[in-house]
C-alpha atoms as a PDB file:
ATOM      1  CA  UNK A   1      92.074 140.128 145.100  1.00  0.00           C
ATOM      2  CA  UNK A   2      88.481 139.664 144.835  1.00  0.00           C
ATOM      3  CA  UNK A   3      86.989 136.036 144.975  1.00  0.00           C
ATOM      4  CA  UNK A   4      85.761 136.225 141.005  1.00  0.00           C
ATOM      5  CA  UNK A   5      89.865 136.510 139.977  1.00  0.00           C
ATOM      6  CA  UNK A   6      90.425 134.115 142.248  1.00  0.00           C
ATOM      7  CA  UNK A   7      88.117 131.834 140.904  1.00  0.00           C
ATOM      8  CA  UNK A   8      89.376 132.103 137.838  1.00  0.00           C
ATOM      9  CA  UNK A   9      92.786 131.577 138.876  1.00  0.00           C
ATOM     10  CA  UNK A  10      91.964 128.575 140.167  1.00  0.00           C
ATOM     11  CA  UNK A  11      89.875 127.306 137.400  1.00  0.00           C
ATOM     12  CA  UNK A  12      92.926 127.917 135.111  1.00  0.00           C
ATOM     13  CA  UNK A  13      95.233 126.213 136.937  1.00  0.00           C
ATOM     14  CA  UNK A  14      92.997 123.427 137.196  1.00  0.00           C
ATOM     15  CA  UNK A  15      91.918 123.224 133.533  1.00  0.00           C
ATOM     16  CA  UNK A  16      96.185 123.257 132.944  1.00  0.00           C
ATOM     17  CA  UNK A  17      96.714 120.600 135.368  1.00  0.00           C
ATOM     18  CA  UNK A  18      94.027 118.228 135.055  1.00  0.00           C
ATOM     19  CA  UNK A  19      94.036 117.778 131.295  1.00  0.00           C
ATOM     20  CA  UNK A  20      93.028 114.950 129.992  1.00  0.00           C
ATOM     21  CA  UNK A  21      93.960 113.433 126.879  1.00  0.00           C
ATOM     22  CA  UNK A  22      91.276 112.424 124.552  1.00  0.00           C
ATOM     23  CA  UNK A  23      91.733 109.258 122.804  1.00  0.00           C
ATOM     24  CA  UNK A  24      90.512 108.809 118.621  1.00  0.00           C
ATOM     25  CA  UNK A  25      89.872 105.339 117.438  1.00  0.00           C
ATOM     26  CA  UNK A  26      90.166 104.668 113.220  1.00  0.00           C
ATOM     27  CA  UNK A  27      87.094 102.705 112.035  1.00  0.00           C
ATOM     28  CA  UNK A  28      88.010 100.292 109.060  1.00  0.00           C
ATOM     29  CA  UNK A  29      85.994  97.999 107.370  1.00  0.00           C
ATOM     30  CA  UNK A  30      87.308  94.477 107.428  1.00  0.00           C
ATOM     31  CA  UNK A  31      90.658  95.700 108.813  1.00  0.00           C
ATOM     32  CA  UNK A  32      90.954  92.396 111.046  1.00  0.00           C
ATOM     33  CA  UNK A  33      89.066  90.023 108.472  1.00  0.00           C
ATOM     34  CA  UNK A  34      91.043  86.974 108.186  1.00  0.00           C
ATOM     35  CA  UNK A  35      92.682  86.134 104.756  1.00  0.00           C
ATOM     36  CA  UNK A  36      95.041  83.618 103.512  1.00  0.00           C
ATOM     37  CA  UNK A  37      99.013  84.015 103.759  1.00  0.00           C
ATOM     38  CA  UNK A  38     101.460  85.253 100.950  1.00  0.00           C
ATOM     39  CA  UNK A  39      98.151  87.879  99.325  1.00  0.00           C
ATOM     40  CA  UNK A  40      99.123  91.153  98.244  1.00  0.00           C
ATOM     41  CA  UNK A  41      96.658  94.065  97.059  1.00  0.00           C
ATOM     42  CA  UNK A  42      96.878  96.919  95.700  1.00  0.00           C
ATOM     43  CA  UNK A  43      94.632  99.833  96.499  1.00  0.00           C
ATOM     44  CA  UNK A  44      93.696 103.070  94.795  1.00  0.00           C
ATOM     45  CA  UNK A  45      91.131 105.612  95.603  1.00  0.00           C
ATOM     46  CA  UNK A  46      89.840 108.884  94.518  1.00  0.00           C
ATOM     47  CA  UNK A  47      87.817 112.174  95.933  1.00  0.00           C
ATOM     48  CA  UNK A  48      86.557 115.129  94.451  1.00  0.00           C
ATOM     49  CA  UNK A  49      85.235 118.207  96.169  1.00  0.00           C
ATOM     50  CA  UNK A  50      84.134 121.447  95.529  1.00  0.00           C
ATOM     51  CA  UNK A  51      82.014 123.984  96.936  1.00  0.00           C
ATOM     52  CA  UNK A  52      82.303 127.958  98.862  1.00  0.00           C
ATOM     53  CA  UNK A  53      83.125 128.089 102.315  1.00  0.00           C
ATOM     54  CA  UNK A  54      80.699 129.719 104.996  1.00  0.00           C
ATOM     55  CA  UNK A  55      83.073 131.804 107.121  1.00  0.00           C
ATOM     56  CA  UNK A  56      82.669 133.758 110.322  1.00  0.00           C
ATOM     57  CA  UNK A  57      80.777 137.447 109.223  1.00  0.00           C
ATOM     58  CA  UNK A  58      83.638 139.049 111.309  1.00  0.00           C
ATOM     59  CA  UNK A  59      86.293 137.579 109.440  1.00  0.00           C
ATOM     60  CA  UNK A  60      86.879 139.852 105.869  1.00  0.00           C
ATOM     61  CA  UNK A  61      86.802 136.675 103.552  1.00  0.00           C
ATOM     62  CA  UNK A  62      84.316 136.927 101.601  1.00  0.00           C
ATOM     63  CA  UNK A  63      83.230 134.369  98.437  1.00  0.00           C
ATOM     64  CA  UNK A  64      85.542 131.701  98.882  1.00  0.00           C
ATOM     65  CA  UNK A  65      85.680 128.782  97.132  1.00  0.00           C
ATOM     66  CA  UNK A  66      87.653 125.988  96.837  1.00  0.00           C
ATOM     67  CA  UNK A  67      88.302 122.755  94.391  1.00  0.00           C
ATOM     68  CA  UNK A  68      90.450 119.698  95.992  1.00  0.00           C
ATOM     69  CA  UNK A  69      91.526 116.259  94.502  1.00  0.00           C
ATOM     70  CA  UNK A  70      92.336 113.240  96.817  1.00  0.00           C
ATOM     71  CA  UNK A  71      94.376 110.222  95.675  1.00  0.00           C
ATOM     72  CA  UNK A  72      95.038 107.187  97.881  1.00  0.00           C
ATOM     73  CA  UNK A  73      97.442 104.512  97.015  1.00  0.00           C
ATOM     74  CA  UNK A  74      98.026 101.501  99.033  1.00  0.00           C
ATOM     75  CA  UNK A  75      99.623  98.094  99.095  1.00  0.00           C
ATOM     76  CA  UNK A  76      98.597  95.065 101.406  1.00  0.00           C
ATOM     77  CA  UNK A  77     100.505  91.758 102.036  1.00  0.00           C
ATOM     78  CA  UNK A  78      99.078  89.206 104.550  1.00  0.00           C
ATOM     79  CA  UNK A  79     101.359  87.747 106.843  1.00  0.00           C
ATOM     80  CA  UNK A  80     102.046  84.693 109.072  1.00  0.00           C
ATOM     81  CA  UNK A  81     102.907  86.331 112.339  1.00  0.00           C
ATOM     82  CA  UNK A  82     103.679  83.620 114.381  1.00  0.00           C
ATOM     83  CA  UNK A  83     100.930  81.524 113.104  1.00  0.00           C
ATOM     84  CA  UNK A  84      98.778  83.972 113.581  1.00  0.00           C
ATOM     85  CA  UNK A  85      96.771  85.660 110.912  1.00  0.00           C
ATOM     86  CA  UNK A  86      98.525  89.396 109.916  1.00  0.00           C
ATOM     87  CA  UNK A  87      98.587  91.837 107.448  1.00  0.00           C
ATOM     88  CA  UNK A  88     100.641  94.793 106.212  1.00  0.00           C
ATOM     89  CA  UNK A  89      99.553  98.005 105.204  1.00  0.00           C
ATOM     90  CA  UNK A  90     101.090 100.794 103.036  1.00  0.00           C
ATOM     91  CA  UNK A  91      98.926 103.879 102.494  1.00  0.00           C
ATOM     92  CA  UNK A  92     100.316 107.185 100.667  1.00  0.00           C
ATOM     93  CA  UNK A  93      97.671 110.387 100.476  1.00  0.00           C
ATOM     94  CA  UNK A  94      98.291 113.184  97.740  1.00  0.00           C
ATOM     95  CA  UNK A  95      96.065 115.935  97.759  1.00  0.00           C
ATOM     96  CA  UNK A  96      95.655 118.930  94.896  1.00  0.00           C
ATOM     97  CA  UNK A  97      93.655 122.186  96.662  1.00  0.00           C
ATOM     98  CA  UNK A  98      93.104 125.344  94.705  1.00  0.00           C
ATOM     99  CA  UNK A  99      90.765 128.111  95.913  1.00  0.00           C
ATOM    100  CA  UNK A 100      89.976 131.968  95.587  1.00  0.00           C
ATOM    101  CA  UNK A 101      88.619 134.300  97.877  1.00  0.00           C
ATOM    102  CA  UNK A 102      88.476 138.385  98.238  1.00  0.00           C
ATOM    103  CA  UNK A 103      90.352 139.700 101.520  1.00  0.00           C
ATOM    104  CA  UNK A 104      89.291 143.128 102.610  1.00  0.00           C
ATOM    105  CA  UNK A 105      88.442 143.452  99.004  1.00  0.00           C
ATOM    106  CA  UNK A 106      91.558 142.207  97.194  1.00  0.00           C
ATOM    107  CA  UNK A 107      90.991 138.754  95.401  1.00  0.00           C
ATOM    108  CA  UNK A 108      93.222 136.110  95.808  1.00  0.00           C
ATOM    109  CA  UNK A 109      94.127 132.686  94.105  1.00  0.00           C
ATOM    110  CA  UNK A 110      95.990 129.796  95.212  1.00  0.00           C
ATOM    111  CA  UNK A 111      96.948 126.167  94.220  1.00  0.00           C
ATOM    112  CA  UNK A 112      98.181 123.917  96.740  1.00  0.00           C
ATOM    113  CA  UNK A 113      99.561 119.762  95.817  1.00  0.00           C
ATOM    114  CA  UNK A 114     101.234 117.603  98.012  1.00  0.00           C
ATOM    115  CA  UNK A 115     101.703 114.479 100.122  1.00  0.00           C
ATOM    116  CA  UNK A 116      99.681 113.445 102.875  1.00  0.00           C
ATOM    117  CA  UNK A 117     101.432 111.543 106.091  1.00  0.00           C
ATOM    118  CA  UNK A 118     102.725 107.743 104.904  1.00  0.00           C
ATOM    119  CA  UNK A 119     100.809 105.253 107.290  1.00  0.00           C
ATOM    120  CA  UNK A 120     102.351 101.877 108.100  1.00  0.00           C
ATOM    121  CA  UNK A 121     100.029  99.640 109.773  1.00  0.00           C
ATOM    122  CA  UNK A 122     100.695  95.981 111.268  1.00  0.00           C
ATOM    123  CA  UNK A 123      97.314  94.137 111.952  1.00  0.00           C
ATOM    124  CA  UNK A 124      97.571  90.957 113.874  1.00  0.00           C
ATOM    125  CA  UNK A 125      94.590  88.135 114.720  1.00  0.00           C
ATOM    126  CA  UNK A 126      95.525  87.599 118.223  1.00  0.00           C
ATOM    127  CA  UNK A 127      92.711  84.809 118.416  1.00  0.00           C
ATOM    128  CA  UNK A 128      90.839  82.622 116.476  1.00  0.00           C
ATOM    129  CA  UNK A 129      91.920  83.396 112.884  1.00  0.00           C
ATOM    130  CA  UNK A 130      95.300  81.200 111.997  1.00  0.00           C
ATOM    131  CA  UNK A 131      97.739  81.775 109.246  1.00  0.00           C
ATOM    132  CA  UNK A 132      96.217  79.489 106.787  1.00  0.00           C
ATOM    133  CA  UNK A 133      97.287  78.975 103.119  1.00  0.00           C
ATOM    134  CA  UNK A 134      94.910  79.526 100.219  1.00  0.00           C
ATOM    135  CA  UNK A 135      94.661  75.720 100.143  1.00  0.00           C
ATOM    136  CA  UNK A 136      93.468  75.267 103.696  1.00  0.00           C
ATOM    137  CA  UNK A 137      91.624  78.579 103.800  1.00  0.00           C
ATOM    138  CA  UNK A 138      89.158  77.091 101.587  1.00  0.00           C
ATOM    139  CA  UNK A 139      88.654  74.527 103.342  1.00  0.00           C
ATOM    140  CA  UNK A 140      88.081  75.825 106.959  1.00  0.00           C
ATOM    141  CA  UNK A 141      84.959  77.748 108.380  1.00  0.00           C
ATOM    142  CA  UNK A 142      84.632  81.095 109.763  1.00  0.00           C
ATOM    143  CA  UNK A 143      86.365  81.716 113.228  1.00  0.00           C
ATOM    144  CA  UNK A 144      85.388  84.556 115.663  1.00  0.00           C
ATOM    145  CA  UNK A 145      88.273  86.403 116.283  1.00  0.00           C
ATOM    146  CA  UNK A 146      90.485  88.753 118.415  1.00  0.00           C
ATOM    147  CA  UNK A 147      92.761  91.255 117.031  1.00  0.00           C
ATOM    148  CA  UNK A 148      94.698  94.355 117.038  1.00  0.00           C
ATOM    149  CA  UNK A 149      97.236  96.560 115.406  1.00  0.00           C
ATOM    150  CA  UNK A 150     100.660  98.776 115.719  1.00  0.00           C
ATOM    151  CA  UNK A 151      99.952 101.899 113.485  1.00  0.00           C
ATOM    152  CA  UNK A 152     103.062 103.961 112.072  1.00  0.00           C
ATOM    153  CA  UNK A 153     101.970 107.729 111.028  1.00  0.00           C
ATOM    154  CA  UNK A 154     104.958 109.496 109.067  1.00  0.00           C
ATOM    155  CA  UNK A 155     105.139 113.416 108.619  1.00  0.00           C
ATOM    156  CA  UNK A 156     105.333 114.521 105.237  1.00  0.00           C
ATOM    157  CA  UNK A 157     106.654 117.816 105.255  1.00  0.00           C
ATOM    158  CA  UNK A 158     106.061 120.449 102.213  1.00  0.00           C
ATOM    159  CA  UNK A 159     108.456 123.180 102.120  1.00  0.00           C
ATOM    160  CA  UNK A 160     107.124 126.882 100.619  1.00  0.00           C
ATOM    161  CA  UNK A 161     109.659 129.632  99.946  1.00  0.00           C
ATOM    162  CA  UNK A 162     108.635 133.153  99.511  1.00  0.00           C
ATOM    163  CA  UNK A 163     105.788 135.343 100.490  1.00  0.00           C
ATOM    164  CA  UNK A 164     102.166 135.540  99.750  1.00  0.00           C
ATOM    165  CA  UNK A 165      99.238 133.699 100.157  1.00  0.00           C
END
């Protein structure tokens, strides 16, 4: 064997072996801010997009477009964890997609709805933020504060029988 396929030998075996995972973090707005015991909320949200897609000139897509709808619905309830400051989160995604496109010359449609993964999310205030009622709340200053949470991602699953796109 030559030294350049054993190089690469090596450097695959290496790039299997040595992998590294790469860690994500979730950046929320006031996701640890401190709020009085026994609240609940409820959350909606909404998204609209639409536009073509640029594609790879190799690939035989050609004027795609497509049209998707997001809905978000949540539900919040703060908590007294301990006498510490908590809340719990409920968030369910649904998405609508349709789009079009012509493969190797042949157009195509399809519409899309469904689901997103559930997320259950525990946030605690470790530090400096105490279960407080209403009553007390608004009558206490502004701590600084250390906190954290336990996120719970379901899998929605969407079942599709049949050929086609």
């Amino acid at each position: 064997m030559t030294v350049v396929r054993w190089s690469m030998i090596l450097f695959t075996v290496l790039s299997v072996t040595i992998a590294v995972p790469v860690d994500a973090q979730q950046l929320e707005p006031r996701n640890y801010t401190n709020i009085p015991v026994g609240m609940n909320f409820l959350m909606a949200g909404y998204g609209y997009a639409t536009g073509s897609i640029v594609l790879d000139p190799s690939i035989s897509l050609q004027n795609a477009d497509v049209q998707n709808h997001e809905l978000v619905l949540g539900y919040a309830r703060s908590l007294d964890v301990w006498g510490m400051s908590g809340k719990f989160d409920l968030i369910l995604p649904h998405a609508w997609s349709s789009g079009s496109a012509e493969f190797a010359g042949e157009f195509h449609e399809r519409k899309v709805s469904g689901w997103g993964d559930p997320r259950l999310r525990l946030s605690v205030n470790f530090y400096g933020a105490p279960a407080l009622s209403l009553k007390l709340f608004a009558s206490t200053g502004v701590y600084a504060r250390t906190a954290g949470d336990f996120d719970a991602v379901g899998v929605a699953w969407q079942y599709r029988w049949g050929g086609g796109l």
